[in-house]
Protein backbone atom coordinates (compact mmCIF):
# COMPACT_ATOMS: atom_id res chain seq x y z
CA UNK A 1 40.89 91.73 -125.27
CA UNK A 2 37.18 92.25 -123.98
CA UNK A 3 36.41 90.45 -121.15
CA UNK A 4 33.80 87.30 -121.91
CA UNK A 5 30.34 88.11 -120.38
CA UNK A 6 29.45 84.97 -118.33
CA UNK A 7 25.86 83.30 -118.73
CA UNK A 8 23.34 83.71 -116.32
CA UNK A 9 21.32 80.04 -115.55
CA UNK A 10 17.54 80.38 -115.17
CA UNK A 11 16.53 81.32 -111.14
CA UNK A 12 14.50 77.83 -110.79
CA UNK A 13 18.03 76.27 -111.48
CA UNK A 14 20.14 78.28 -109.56
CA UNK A 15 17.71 77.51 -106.34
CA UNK A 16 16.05 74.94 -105.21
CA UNK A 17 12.85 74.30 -104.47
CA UNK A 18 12.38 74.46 -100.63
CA UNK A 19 10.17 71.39 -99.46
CA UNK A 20 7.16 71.74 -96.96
CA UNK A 21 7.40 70.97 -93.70
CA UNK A 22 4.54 67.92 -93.07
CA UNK A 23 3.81 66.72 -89.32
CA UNK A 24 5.60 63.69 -88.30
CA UNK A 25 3.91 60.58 -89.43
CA UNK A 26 3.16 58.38 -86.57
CA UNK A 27 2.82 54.52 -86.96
CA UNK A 28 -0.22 53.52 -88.62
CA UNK A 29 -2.42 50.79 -86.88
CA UNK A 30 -3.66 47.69 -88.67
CA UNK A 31 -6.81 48.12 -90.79
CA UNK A 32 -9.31 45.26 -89.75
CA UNK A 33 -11.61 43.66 -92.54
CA UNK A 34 -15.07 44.67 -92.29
CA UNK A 35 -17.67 42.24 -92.06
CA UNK A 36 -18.53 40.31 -95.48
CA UNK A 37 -15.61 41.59 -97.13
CA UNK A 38 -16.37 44.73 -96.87
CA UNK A 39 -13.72 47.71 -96.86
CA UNK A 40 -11.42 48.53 -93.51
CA UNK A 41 -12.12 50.52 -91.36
CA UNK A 42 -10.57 53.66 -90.75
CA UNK A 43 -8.84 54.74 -87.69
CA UNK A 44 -8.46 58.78 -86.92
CA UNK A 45 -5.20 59.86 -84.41
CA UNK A 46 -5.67 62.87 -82.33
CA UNK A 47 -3.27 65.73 -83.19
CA UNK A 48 -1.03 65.81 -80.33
CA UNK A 49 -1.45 69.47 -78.10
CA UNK A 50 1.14 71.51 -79.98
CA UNK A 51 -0.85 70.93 -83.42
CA UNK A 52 -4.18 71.88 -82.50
CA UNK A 53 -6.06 75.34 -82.34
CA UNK A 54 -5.23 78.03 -79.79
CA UNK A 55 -9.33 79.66 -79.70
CA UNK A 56 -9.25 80.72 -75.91
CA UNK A 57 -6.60 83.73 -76.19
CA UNK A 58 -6.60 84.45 -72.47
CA UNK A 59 -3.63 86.68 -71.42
CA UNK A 60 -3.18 87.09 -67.48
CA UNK A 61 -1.04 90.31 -66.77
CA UNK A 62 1.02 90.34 -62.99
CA UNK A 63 2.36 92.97 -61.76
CA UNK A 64 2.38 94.71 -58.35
CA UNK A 65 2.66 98.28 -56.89
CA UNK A 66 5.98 99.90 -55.66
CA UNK A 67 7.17 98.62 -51.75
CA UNK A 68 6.85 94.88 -52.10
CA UNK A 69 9.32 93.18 -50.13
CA UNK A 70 11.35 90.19 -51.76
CA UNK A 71 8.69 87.18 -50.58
CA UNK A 72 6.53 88.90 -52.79
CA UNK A 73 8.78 89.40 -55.57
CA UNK A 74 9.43 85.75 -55.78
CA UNK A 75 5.50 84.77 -55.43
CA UNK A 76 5.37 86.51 -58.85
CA UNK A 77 8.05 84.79 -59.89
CA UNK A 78 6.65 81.89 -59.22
CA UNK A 79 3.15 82.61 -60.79
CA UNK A 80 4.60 83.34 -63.94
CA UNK A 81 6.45 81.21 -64.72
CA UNK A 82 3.58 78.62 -63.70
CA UNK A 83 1.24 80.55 -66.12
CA UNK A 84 2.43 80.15 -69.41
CA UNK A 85 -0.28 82.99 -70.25
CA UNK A 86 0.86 85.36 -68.10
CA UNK A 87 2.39 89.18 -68.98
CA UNK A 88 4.80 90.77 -66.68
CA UNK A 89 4.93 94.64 -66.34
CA UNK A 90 6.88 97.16 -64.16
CA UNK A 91 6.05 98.28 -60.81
CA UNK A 92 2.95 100.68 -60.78
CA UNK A 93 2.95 104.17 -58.59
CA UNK A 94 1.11 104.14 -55.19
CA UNK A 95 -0.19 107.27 -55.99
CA UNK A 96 -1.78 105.89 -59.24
CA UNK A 97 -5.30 105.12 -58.77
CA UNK A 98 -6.53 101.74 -59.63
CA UNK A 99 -8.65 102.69 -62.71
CA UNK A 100 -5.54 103.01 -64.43
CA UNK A 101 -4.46 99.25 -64.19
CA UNK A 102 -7.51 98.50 -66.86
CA UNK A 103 -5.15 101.15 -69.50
CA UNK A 104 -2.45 98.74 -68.52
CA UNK A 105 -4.03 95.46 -69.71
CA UNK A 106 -5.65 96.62 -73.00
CA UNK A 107 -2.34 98.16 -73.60
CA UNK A 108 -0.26 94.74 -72.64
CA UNK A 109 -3.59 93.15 -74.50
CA UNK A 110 -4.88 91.34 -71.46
CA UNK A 111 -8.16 90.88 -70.56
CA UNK A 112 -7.51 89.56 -67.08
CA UNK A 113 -5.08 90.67 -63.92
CA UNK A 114 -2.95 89.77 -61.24
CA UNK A 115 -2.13 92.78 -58.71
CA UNK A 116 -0.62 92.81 -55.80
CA UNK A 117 -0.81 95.90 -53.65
CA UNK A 118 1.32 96.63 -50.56
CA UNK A 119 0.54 98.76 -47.81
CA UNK A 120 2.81 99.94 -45.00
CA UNK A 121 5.08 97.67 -45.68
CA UNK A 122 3.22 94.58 -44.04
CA UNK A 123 -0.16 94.02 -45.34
CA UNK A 124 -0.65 92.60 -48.53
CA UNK A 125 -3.44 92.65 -51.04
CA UNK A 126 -4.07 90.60 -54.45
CA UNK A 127 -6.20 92.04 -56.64
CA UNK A 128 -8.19 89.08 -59.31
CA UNK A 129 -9.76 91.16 -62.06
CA UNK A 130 -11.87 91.12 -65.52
CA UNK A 131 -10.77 94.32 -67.17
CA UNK A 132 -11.70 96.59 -68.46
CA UNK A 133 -15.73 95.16 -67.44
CA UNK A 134 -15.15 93.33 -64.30
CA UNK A 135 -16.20 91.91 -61.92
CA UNK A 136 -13.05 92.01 -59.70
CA UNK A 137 -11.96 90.79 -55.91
CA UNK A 138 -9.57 91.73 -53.52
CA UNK A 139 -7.81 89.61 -50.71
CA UNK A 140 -5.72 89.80 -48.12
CA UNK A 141 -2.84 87.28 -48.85
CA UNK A 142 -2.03 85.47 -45.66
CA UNK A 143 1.15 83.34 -44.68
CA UNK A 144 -1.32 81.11 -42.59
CA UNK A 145 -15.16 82.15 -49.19
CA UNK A 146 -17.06 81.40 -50.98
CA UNK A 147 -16.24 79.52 -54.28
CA UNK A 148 -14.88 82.26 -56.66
CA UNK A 149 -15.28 81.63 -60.37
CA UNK A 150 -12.17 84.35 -61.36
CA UNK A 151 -9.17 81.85 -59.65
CA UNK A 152 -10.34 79.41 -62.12
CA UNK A 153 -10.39 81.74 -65.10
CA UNK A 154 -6.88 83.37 -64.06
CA UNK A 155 -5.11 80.17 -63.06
CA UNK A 156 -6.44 78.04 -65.59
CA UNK A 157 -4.06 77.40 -68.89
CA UNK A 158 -5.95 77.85 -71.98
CA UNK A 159 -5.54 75.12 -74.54
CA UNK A 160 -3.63 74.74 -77.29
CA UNK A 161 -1.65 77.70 -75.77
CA UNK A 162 1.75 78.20 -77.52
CA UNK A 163 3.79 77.91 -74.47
CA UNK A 164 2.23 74.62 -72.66
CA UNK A 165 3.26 71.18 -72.80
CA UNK A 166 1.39 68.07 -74.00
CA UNK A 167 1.71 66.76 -70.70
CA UNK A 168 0.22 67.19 -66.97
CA UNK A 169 3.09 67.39 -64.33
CA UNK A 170 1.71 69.61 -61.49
CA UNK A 171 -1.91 70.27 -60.32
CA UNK A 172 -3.09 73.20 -58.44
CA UNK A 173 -5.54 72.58 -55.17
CA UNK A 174 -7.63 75.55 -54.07
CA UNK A 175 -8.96 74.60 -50.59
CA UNK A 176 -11.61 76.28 -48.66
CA UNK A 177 -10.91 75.97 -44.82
CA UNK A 178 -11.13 78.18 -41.69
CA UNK A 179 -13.26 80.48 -43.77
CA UNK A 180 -10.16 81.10 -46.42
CA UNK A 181 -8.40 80.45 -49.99
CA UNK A 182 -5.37 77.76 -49.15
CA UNK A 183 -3.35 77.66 -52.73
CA UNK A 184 -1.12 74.58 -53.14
CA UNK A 185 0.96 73.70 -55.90
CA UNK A 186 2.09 69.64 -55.95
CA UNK A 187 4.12 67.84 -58.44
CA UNK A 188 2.95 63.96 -60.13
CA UNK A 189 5.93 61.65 -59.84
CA UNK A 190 5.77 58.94 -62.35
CA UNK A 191 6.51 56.20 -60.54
CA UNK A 192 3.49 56.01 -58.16
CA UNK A 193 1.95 58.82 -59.34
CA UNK A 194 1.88 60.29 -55.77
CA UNK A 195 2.02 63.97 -55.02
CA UNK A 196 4.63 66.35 -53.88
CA UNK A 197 4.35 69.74 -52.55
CA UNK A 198 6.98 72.37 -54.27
CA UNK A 199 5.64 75.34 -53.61
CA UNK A 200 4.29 78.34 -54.05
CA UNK A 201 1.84 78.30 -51.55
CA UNK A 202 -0.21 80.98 -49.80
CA UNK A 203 -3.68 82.06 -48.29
CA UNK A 204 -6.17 84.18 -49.27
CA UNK A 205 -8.63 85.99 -47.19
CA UNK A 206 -11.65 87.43 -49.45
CA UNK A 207 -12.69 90.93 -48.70
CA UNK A 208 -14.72 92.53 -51.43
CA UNK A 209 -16.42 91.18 -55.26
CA UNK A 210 -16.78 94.61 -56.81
CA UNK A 211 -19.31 94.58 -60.31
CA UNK A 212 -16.44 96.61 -61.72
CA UNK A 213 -13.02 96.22 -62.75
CA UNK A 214 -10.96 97.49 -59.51
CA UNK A 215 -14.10 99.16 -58.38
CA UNK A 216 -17.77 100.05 -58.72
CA UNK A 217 -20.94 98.45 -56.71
CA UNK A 218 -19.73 95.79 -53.90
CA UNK A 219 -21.62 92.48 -55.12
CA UNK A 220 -20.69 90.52 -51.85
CA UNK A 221 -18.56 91.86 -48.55
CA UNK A 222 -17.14 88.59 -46.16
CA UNK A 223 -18.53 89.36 -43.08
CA UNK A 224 -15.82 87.81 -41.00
CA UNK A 225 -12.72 89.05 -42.53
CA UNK A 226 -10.87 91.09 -40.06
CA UNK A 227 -8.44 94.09 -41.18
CA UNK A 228 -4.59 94.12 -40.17
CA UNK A 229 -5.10 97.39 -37.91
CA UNK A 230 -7.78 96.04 -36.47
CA UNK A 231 -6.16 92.58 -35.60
CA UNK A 232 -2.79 94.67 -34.48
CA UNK A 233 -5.25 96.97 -32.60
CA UNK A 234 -6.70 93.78 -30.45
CA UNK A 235 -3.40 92.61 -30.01
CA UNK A 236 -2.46 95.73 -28.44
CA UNK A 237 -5.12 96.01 -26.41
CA UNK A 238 -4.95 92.46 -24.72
CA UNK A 239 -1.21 92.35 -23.65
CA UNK A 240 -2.42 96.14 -22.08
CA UNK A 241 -4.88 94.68 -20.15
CA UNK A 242 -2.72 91.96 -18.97
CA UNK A 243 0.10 94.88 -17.45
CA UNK A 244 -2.99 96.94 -15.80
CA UNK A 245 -3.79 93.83 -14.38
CA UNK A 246 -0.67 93.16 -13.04
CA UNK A 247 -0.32 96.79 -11.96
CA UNK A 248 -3.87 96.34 -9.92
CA UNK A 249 -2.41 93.54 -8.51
CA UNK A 250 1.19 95.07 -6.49
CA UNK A 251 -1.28 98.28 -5.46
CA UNK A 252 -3.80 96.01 -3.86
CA UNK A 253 -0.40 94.59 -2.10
CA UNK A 254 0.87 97.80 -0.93
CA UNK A 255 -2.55 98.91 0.72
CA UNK A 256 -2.94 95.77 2.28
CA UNK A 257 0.78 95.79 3.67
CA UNK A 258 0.47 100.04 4.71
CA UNK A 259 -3.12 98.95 6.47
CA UNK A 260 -2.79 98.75 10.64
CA UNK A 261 -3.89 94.93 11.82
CA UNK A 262 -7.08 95.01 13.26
CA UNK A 263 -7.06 94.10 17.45
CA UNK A 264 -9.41 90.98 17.98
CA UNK A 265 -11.24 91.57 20.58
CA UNK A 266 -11.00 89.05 24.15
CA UNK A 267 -12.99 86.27 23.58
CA UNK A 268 -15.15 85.73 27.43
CA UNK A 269 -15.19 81.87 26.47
CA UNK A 270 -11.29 81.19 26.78
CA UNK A 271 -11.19 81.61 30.37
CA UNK A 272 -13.62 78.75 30.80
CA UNK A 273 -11.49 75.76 31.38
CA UNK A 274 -8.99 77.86 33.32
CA UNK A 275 -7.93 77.07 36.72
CA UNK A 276 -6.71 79.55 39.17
CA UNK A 277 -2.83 78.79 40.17
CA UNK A 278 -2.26 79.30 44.11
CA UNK A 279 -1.16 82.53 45.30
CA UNK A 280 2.20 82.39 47.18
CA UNK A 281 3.20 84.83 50.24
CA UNK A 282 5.49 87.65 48.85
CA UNK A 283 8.48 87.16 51.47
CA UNK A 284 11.10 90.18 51.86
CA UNK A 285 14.38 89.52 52.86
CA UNK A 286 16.01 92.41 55.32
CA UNK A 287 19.23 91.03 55.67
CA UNK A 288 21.80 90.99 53.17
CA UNK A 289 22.43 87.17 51.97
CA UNK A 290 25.68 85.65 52.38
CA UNK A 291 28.78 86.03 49.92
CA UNK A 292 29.93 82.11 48.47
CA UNK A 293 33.24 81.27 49.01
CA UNK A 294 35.09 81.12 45.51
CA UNK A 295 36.84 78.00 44.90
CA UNK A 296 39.87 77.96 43.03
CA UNK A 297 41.12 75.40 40.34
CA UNK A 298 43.63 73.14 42.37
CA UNK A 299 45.01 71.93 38.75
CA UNK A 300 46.06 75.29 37.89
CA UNK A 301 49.51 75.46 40.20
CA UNK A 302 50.30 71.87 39.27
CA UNK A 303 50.47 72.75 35.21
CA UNK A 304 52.66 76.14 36.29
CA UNK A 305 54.89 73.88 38.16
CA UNK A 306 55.01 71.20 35.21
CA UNK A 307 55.78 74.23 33.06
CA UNK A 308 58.58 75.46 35.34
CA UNK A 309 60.26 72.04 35.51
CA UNK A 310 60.20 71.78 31.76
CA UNK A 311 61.78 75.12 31.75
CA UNK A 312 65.12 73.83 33.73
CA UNK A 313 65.37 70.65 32.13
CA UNK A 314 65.68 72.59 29.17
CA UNK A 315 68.30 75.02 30.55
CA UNK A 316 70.22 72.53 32.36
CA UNK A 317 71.07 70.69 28.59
């Protein structure tokens, strides 16, 4: 018996149609009557953040070179995930020159970068560049300039950016005192809507704004920033002075203690109020002076004989 062939249905029956996906309708305000019975008004509601148009496609790539030590590590960390723009990449080569970092970005597609260089383990440096056209700075980041228009196109989120939120939570403060960069990050708390540091902070010290990305003509050099060498170097050099000082000072002691005291001379005005004492005659005795009779202790005998009466008392019990 042949097996019955079944019936296929038509494809717009076997599946459904899917629906599409609308945006949330929110509650519609009141239309008010227009003026001599005119038609209502109209009232437009702004898309909220995660519906609009993402047109500034800013990616910020951070990365740093090899010998960073783990306070460094986490400042990335932290950068990234405050930047929801950012790109991470691995650790570049020291012996890479820094032309190479603009291959990086238009590889990562990023047309702006974060690098942190470390050097002898110590000292570090944050590059803030424009790649591939520049311009770009370098500072010295600091643990303790001139208004710098790259920290606002870095650290700023673009809008409409996939990854940020339709609300404002933390703000960034970039303050200029004591000649530096002091970055603080603070938190809004709803209640009050007072601020709360959480961190991270740090300090930057602007050397160099090169026309160039990581390089070319220097556009402006801060005439008071000080190199770590250099400030090491000073440091050095002070607590030397203080231990040659300190050496000067026990040789001047030893010279003065191995030098003779000088004799002051007589002075001719202390024998003014002086008077002459009376000379005596020198008398010489010839004969020889009589011996004193020695006089002996007349309690002595009278303790032996207390002793010696003691003595029989004793023998006689």
């Amino acid at each position: 018996m042949a097996a019955a062939k079944r019936k296929r249905e038509p494809a717009a029956a076997a599946r459904p149609k899917k629906r599409a996906k609308r945006a949330p309708a929110g509650p519609e305000p009141a239309a008010k009557p227009g003026p001599e019975g005119a038609a209502p008004e109209e009232y437009s509601i702004p898309a909220p953040v995660s519906q609009g148009k993402w047109k500034n496609k800013e990616r910020v790539l951070i990365f740093s070179s090899r010998g960073i030590n783990f306070r460094t590590r986490h400042l990335m960390q932290d950068l990234r995930t405050l930047m929801p723009h950012s790109k991470a990449d691995t650790k570049m080569d020291r012996k890479d020159k820094l032309f190479v970092i603009n291959e990086v970005c238009e590889m990562k597609n990023c047309n702006k970068c974060i690098f942190f260089e470390a050097k002898k383990k110590q000292d570090l440096y944050m590059w803030l560049s424009n790649t591939p056209q520049g311009p770009s700075a370098k500072f010295l980041v600091q643990n303790n300039i001139e208004k710098c228009c790259l920290l606002f196109q870095i650290f700023s989120t673009p809008q409409y950016h996939p990854k940020s939120q339709p609300f404002v939570d933390h703000v960034f403060t970039f303050t200029i005192t004591d000649k530096r960069i002091w970055f603080r990050n603070y938190q809004i708390i709803e209640e009050d809507a007072s601020l709360v540091e959480i961190g991270p902070r740090f300090v930057l010290n602007l050397i160099k704004i090169f026309q160039g990305s990581f390089g070319g003509p220097t556009l402006y050099e801060n005439p008071y920033y000080q190199s770590p060498n250099m400030h090491r170097r000073l440091i050095r050099m002070s607590m030397a002075a203080k231990f040659r000082e300190k050496h000067q000072v026990k040789e001047v002691q030893k010279i003065k203690k191995k030098e003779s005291k000088l004799l002051i001379e007589e002075d001719p005005t202390e024998v003014v109020f002086e008077t002459p004492a009376e000379e005596k005659p020198v008398e010489i005795q010839l004969v020889k002076p009589e011996s004193k009779a020695i006089v002996k202790d007349k309690r002595k005998p009278r303790k032996i004989q207390r002793k010696k009466q003691k003595k029989l008392f004793r023998t006689e019990a």
